[in-house]
N, C-alpha and C. Protein backbone atom coordinates (compact mmCIF):
# COMPACT_ATOMS: atom_id res chain seq x y z
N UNK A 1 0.86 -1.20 0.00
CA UNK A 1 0.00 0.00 0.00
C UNK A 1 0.88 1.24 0.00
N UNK A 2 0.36 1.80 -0.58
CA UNK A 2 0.97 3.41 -1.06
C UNK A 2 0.95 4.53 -0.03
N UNK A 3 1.45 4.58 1.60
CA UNK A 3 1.08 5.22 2.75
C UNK A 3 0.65 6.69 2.36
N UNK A 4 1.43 7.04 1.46
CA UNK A 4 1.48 8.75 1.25
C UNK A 4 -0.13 8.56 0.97
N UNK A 5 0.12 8.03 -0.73
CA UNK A 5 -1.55 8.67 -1.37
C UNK A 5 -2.40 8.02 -0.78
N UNK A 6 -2.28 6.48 -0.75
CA UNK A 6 -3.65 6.03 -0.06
C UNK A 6 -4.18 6.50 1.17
N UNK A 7 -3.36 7.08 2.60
CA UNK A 7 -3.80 7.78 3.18
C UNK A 7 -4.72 8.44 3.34
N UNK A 8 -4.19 9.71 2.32
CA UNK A 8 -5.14 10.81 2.16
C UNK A 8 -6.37 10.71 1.67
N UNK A 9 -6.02 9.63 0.45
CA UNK A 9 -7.43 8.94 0.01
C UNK A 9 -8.14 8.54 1.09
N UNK A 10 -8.03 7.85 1.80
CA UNK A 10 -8.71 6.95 2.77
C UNK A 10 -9.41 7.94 4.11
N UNK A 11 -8.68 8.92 4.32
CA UNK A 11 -9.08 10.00 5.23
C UNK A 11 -9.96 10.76 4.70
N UNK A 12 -10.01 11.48 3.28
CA UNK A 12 -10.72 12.43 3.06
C UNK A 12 -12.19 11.43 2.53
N UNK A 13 -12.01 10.40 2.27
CA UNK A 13 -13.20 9.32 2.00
C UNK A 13 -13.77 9.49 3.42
N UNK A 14 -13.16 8.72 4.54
CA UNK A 14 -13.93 8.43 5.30
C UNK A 14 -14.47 10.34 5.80
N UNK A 15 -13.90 10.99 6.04
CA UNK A 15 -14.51 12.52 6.32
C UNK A 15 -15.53 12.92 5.59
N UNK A 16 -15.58 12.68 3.57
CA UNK A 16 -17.08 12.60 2.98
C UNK A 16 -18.17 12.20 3.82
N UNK A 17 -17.89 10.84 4.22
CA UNK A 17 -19.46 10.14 4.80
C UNK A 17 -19.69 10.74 6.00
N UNK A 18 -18.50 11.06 7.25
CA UNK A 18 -18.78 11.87 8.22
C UNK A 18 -19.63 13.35 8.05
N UNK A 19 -19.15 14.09 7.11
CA UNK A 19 -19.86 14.86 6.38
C UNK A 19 -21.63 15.30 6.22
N UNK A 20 -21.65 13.38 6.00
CA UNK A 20 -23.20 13.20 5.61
C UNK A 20 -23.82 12.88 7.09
N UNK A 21 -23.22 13.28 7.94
CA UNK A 21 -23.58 12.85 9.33
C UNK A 21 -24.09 10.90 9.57
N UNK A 22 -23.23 10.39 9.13
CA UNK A 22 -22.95 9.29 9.41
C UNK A 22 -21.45 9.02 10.31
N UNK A 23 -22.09 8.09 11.24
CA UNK A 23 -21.52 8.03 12.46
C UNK A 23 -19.95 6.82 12.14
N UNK A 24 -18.48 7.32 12.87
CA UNK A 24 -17.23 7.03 12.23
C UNK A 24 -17.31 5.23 11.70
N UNK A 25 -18.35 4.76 12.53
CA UNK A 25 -17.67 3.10 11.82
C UNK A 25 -18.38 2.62 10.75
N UNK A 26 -20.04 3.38 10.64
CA UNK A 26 -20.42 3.52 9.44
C UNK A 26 -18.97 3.94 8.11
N UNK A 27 -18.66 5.04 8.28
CA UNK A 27 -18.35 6.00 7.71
C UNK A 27 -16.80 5.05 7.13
N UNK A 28 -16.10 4.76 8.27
CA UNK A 28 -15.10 3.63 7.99
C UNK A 28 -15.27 2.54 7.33
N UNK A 29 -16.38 1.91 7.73
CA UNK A 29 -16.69 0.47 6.44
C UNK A 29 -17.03 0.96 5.12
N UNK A 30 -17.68 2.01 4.76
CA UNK A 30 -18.27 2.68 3.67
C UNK A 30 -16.80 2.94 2.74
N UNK A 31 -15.96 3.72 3.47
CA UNK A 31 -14.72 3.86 3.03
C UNK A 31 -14.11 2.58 2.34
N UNK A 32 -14.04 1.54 3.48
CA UNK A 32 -13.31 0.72 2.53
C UNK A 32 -13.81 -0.30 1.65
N UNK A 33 -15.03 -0.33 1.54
CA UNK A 33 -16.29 -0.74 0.40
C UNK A 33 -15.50 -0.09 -0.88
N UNK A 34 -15.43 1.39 -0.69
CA UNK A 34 -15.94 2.49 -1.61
C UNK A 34 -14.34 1.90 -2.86
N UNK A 35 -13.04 2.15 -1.71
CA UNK A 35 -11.51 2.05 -2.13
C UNK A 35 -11.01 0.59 -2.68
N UNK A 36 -11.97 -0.40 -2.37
CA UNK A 36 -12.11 -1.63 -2.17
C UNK A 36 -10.79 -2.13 -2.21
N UNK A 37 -10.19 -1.93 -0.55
CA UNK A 37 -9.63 -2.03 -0.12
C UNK A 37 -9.21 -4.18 0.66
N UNK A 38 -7.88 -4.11 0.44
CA UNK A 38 -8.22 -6.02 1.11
C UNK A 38 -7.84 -5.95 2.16
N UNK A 39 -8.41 -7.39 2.92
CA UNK A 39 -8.30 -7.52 4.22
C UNK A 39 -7.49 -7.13 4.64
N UNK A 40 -6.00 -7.06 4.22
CA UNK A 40 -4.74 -6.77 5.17
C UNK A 40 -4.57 -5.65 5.00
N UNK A 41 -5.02 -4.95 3.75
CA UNK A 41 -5.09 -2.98 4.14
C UNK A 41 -6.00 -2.77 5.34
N UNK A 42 -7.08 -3.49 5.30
CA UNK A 42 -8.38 -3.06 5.97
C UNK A 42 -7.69 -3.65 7.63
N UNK A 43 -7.08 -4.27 7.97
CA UNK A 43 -6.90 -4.61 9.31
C UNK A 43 -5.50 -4.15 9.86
N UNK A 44 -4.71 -3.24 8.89
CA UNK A 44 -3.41 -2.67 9.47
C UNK A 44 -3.93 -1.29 9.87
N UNK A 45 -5.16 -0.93 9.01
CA UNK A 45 -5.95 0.26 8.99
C UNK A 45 -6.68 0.39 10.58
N UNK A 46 -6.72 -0.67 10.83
CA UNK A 46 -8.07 -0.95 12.31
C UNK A 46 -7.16 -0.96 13.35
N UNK A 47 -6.19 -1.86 13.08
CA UNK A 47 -5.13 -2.17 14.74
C UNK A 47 -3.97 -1.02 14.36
N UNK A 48 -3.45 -0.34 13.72
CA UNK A 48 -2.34 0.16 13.73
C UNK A 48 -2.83 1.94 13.62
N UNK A 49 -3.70 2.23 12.55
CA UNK A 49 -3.94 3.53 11.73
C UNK A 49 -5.57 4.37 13.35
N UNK A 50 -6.26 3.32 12.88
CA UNK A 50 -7.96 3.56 13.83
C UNK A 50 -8.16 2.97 14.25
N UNK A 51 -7.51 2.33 15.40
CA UNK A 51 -8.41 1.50 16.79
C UNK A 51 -9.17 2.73 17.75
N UNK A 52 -8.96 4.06 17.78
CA UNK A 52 -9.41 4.72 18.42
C UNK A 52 -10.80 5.62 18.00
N UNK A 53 -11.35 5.09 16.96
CA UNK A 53 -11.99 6.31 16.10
C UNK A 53 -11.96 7.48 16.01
N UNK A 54 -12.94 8.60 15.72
CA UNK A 54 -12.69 9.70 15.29
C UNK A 54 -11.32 10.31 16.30
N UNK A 55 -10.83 10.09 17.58
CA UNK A 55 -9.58 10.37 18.26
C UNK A 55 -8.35 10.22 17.19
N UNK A 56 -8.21 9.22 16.56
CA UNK A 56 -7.57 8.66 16.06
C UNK A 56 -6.82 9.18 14.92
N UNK A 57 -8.36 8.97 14.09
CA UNK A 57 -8.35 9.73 13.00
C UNK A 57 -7.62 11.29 12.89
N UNK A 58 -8.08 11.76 14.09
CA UNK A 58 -7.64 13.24 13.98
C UNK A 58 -5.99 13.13 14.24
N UNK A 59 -5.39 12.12 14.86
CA UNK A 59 -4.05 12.36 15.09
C UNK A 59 -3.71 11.46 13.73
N UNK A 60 -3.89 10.73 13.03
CA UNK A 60 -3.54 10.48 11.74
C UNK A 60 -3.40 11.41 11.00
N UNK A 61 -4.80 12.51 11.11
CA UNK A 61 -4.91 13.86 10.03
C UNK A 61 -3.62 14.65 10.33
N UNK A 62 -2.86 14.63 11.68
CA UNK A 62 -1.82 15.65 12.13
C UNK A 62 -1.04 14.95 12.10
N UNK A 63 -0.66 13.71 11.66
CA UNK A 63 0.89 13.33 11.70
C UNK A 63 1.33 13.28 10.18
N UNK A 64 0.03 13.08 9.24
CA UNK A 64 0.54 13.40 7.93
C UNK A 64 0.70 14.87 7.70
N UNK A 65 0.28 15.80 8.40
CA UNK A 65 0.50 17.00 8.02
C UNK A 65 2.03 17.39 8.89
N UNK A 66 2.16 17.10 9.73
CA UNK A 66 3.30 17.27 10.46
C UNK A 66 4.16 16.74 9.35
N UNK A 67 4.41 15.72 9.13
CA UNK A 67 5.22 15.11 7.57
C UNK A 67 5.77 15.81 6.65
N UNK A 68 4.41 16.25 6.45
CA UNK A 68 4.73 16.92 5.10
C UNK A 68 5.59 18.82 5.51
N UNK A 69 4.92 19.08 6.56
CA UNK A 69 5.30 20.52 7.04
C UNK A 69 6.64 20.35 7.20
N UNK A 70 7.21 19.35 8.00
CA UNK A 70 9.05 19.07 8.25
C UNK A 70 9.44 19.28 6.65
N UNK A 71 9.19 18.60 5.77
CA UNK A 71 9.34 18.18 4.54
C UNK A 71 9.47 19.80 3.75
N UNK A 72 9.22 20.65 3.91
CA UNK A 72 8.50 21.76 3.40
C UNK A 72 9.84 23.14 3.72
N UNK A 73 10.35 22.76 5.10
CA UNK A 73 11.11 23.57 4.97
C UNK A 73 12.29 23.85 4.33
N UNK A 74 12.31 25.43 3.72
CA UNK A 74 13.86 25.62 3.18
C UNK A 74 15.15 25.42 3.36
N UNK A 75 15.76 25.68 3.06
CA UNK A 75 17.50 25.59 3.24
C UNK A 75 18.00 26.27 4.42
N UNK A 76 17.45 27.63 3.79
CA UNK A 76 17.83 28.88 5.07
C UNK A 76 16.98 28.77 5.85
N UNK A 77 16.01 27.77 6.13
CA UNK A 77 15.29 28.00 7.23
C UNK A 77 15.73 27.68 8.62
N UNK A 78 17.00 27.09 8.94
CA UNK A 78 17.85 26.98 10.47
C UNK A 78 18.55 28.88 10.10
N UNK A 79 18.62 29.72 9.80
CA UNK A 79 19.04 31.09 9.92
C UNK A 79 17.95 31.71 10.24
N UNK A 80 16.97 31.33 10.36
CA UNK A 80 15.68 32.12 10.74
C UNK A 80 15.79 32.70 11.78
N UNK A 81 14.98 33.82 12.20
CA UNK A 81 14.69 34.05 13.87
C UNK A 81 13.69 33.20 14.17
N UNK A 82 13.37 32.78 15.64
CA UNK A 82 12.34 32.23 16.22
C UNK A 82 11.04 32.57 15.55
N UNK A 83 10.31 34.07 15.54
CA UNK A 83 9.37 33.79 15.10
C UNK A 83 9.00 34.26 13.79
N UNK A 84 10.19 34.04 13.12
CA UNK A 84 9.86 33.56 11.63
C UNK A 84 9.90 32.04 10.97
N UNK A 85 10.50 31.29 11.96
CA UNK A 85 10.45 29.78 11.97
C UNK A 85 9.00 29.25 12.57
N UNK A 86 8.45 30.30 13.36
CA UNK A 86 7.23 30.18 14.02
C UNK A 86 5.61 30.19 12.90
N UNK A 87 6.16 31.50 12.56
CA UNK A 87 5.08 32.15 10.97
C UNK A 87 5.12 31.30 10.33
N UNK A 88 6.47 30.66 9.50
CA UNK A 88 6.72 30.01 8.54
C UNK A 88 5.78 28.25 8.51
N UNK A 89 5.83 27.83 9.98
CA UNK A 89 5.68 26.69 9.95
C UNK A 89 3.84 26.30 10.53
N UNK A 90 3.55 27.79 10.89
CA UNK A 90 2.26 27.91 10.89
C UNK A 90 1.20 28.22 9.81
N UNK A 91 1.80 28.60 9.13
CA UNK A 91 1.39 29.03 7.29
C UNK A 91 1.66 27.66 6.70
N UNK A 92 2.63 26.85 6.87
CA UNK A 92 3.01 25.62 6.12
C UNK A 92 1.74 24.65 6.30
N UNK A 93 1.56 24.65 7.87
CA UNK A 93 0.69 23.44 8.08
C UNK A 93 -0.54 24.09 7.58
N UNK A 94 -1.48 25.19 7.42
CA UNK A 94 -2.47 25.84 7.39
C UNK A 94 -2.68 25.49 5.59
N UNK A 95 -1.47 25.63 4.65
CA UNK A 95 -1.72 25.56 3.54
C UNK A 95 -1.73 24.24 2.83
N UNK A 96 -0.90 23.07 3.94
CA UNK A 96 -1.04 21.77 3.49
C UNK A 96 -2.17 21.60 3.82
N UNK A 97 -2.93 21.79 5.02
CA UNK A 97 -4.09 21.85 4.97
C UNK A 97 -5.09 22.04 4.12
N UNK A 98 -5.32 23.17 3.31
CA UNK A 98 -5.77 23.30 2.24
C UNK A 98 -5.92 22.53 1.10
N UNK A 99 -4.33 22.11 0.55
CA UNK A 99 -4.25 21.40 -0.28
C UNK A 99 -4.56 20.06 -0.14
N UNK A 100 -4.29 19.38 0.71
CA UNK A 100 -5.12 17.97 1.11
C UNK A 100 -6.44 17.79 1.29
N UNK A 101 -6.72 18.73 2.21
CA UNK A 101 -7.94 18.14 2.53
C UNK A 101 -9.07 19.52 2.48
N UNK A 102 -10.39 19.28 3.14
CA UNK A 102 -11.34 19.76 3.42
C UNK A 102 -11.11 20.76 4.32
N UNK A 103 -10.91 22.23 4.69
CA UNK A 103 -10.10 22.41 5.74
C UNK A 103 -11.88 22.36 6.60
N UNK A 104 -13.19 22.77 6.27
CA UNK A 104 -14.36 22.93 7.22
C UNK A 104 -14.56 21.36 7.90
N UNK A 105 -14.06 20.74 6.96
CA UNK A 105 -14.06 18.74 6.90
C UNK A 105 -13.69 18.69 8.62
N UNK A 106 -12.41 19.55 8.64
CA UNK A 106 -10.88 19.25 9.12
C UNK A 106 -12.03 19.69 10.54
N UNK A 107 -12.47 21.08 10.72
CA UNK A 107 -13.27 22.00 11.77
C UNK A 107 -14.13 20.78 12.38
N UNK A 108 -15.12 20.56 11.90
CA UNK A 108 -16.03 19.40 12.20
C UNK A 108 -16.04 18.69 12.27
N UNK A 109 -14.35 17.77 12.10
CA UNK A 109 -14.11 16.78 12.48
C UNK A 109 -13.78 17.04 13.95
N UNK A 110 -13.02 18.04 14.23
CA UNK A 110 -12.57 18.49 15.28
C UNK A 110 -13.93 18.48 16.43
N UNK A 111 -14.85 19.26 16.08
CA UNK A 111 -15.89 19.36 17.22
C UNK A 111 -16.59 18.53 17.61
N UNK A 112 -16.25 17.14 16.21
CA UNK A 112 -17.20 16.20 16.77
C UNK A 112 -16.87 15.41 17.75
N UNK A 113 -15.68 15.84 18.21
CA UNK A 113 -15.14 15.21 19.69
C UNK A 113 -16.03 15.26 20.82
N UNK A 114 -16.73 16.37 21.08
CA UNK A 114 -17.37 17.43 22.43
C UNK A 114 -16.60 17.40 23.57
N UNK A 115 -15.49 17.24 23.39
CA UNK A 115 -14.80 17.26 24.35
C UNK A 115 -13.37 18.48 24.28
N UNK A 116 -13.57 19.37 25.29
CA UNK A 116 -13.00 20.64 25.56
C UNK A 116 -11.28 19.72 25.75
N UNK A 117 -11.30 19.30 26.90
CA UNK A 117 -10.07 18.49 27.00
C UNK A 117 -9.08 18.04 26.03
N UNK A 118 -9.92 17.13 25.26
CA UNK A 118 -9.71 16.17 24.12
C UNK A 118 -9.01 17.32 22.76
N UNK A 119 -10.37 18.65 22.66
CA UNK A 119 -9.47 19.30 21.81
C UNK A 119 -8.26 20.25 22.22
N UNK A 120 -8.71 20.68 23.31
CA UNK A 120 -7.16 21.33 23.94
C UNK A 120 -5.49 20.11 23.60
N UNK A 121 -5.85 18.77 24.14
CA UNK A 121 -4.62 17.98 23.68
C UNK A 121 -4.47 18.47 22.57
N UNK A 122 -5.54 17.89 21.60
CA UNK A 122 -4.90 18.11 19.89
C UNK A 122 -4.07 19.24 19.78
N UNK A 123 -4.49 20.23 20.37
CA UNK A 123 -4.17 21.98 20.27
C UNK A 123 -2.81 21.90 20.62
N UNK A 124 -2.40 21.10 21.94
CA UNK A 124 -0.96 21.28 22.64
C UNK A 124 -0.13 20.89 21.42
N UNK A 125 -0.85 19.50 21.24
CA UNK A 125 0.20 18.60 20.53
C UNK A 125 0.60 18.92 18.93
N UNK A 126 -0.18 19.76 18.66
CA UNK A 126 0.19 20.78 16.96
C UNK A 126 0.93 22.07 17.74
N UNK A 127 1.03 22.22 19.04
CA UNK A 127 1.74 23.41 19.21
C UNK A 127 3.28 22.94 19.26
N UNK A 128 3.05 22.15 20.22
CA UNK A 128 4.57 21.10 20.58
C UNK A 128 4.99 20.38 19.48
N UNK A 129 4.47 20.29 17.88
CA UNK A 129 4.92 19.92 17.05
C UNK A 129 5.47 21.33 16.30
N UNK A 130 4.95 22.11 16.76
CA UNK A 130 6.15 23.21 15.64
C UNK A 130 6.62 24.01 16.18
N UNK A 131 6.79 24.15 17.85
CA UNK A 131 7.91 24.33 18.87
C UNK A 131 8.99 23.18 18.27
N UNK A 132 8.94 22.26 18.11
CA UNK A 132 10.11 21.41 17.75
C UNK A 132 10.61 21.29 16.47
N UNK A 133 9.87 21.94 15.73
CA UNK A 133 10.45 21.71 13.93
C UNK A 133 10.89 22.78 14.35
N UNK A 134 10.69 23.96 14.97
CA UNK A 134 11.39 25.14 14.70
C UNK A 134 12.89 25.07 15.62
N UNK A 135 12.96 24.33 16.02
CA UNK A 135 14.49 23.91 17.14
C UNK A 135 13.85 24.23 19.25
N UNK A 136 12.87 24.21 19.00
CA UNK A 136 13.56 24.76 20.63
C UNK A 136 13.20 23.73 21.67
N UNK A 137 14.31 23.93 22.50
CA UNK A 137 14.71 22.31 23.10
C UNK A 137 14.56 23.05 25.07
N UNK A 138 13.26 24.13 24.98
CA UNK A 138 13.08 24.45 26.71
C UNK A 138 12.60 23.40 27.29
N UNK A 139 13.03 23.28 28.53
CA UNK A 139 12.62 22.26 29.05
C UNK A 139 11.59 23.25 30.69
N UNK A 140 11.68 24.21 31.12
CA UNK A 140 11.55 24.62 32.04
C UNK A 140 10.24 25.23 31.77
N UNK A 141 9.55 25.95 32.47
CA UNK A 141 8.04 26.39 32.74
C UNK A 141 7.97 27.10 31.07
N UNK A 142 9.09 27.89 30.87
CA UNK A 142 8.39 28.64 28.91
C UNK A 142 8.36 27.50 27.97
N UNK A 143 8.60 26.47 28.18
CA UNK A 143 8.11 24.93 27.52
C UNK A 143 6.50 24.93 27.40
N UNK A 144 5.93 25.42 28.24
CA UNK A 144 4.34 25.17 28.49
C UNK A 144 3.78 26.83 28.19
N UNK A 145 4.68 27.44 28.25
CA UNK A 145 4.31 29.13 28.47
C UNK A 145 3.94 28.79 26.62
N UNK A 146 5.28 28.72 25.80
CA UNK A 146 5.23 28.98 24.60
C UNK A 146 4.52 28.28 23.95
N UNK A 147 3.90 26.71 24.39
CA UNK A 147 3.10 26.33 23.59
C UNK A 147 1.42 26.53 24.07
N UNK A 148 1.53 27.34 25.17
CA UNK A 148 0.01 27.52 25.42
C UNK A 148 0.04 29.09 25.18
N UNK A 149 0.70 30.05 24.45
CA UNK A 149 0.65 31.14 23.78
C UNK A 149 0.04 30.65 22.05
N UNK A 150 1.33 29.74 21.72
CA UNK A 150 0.61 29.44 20.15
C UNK A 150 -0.14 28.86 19.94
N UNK A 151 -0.83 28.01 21.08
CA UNK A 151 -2.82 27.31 20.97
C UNK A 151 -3.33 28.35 20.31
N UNK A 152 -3.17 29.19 21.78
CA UNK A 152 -3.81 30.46 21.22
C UNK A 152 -3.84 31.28 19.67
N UNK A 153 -3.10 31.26 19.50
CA UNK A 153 -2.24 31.87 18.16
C UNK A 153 -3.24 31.08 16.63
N UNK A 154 -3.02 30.25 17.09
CA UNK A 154 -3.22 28.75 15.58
C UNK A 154 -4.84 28.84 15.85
N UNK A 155 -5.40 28.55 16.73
CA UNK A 155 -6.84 28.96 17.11
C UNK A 155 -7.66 30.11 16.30
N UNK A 156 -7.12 31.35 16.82
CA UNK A 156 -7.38 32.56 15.99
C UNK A 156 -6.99 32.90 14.34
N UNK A 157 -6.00 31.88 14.22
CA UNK A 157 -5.21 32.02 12.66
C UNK A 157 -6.70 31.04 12.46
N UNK A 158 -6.53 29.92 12.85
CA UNK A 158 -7.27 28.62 11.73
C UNK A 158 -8.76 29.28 11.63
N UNK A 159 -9.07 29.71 12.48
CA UNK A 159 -10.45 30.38 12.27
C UNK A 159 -10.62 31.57 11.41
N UNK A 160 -9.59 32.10 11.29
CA UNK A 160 -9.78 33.46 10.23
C UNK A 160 -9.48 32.79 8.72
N UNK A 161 -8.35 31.85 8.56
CA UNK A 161 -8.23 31.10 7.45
C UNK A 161 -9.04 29.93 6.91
N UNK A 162 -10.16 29.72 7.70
CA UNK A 162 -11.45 29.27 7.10
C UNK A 162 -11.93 29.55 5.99
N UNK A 163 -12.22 31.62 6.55
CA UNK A 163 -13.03 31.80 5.55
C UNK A 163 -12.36 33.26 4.61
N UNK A 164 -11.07 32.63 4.79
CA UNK A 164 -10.34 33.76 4.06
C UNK A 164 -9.97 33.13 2.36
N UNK A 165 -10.43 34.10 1.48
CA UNK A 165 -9.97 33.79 0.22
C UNK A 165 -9.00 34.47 -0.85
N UNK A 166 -8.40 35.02 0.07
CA UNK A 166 -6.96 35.99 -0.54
C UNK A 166 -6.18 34.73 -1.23
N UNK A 167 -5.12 35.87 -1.88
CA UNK A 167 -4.54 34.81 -2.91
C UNK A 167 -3.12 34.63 -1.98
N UNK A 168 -2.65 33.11 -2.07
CA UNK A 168 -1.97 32.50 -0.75
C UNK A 168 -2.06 32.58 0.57
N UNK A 169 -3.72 32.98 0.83
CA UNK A 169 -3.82 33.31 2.07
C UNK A 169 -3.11 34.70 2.80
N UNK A 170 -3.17 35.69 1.79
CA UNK A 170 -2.35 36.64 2.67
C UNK A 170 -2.88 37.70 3.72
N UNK A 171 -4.16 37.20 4.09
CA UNK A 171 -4.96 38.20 5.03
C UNK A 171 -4.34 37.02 6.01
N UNK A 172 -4.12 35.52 6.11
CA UNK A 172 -4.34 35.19 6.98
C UNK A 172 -2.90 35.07 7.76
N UNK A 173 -2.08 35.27 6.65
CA UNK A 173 -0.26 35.65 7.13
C UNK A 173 -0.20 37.17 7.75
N UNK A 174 -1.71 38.10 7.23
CA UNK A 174 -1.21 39.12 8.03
C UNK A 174 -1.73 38.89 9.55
N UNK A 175 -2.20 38.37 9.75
CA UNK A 175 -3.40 38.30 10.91
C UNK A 175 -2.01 37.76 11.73
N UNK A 176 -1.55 36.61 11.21
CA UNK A 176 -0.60 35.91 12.37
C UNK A 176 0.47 36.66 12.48
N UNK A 177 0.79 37.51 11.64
CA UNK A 177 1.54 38.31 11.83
C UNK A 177 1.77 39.31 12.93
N UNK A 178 0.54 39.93 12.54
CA UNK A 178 0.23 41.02 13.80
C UNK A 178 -0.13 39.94 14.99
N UNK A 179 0.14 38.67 15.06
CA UNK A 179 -0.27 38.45 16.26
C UNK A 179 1.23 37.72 17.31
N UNK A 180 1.66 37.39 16.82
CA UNK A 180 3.61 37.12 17.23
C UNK A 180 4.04 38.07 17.51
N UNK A 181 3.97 39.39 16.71
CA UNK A 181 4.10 41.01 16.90
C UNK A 181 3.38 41.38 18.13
N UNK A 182 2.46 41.27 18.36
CA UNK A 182 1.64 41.30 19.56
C UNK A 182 2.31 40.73 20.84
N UNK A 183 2.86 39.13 20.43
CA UNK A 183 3.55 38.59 21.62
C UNK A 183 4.87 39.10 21.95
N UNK A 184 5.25 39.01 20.82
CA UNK A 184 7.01 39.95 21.22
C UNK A 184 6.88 40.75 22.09
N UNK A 185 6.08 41.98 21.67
CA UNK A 185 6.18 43.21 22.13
C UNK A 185 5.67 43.18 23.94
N UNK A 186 4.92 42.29 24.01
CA UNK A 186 4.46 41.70 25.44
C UNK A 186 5.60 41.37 25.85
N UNK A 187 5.79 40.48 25.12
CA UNK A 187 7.47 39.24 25.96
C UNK A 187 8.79 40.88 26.63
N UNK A 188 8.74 41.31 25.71
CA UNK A 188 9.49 42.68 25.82
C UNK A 188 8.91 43.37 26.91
N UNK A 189 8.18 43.69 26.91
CA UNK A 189 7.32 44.91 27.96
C UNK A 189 7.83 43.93 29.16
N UNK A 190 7.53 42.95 29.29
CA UNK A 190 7.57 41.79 30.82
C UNK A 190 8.86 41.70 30.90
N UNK A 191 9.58 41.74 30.16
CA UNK A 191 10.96 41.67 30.57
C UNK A 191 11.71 42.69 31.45
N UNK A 192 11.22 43.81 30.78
CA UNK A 192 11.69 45.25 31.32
C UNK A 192 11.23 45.51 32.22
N UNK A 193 9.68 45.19 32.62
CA UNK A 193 9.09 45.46 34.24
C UNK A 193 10.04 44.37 35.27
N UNK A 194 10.11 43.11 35.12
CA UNK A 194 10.43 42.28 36.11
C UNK A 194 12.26 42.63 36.06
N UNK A 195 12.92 43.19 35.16
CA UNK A 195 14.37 44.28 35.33
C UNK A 195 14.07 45.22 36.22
N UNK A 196 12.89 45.75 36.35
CA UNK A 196 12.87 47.09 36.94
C UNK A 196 12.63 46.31 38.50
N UNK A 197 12.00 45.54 38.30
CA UNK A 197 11.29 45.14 39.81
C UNK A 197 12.74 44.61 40.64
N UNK A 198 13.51 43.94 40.07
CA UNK A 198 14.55 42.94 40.40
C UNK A 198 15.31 43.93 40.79
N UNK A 199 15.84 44.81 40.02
CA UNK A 199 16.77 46.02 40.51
C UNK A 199 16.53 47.22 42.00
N UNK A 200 15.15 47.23 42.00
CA UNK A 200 14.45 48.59 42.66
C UNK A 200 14.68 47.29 44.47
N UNK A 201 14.92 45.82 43.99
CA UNK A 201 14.73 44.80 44.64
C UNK A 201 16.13 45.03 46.00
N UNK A 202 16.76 44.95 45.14
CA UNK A 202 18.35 44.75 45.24
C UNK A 202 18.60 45.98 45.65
């Protein structure tokens, strides 16, 4: 089996029938009816790919995109600053997005969790995936600081790049733009108060 294409095939199939509000194991047998797929695709697919259903699925949808996003970066992209390795790799995954799949598919797959928890993980774990393509190796409390800033961040981007139809998305590169700009200038301001505090300390 062909992991790359059949994948995607097999994901954006089974997300059609989800679509039609048919429920994931419907939606999974339908799939592999549809691909006519054989037993040993169909059972590496069940124990290895979706023993978890729609959970599952959604971390399948993010490890091929994670893939392809590593895959994506430039040459000069270790000369970057932080948060242009940050922009860069948040625009990457947002536009593979696009190009693969359904991105409203992608939304409603997401909610059909109902679980606040459940999507906060997903949220960490796409944050903590491009905290690490971009190099940074904190281990101490801004480990959790920086990836529960860019939840935030990717949250407000993926929702404006829904329903944005600029050409390469460039309302939605400005949006994240001004919004890293936003954090800097914070990260900065906090720096200089807790200098002032530390000194006035001493």
């Amino acid at each position: 089996m062909n992991n790359k294409l059949d994948l995607i095939k097999i994901i954006n199939t089974i997300l059609n029938f989800l679509d039609k509000d048919l429920d994931f194991e419907k939606s999974q047998d339908l799939t592999f009816r549809d691909l006519k797929l054989s037993q040993t695709q169909i059972r590496i697919i069940n124990e290895e790919l979706l023993d978890n259903g729609i959970e599952s699925l959604i971390v399948l949808i993010s490890n091929v995109i994670n893939e392809k996003m590593t895959k994506k970066k430039p040459k000069s992209f270790i000369n970057f600053r932080v948060n242009e390795k940050i922009k860069f790799l948040v625009l990457q995954r947002l536009k593979i997005i696009d190009k693969y799949f359904e991105k409203k598919q992608i939304l409603k797959l997401v909610l059909k969790q109902k679980s606040l928890s459940k999507i906060n993980k997903m949220l960490f774990n796409i944050s903590d995936e491009v905290w690490f393509v971009s190099g940074d190796s904190s281990t101490d409390f801004n480990y959790y600081t920086k990836r529960f800033i860019l939840m935030n961040i990717y949250v407000s981007t993926f929702l404006y790049f829904l329903r944005d139809s600029s050409e390469d998305f460039s309302k939605t590169e400005n949006l994240l733009d001004k919004q890293i700009k936003a954090v800097l200038k914070f990260g900065k301001l906090k720096s200089k108060i807790m200098n002032i505090f530390y000194s006035n300390k001493m």
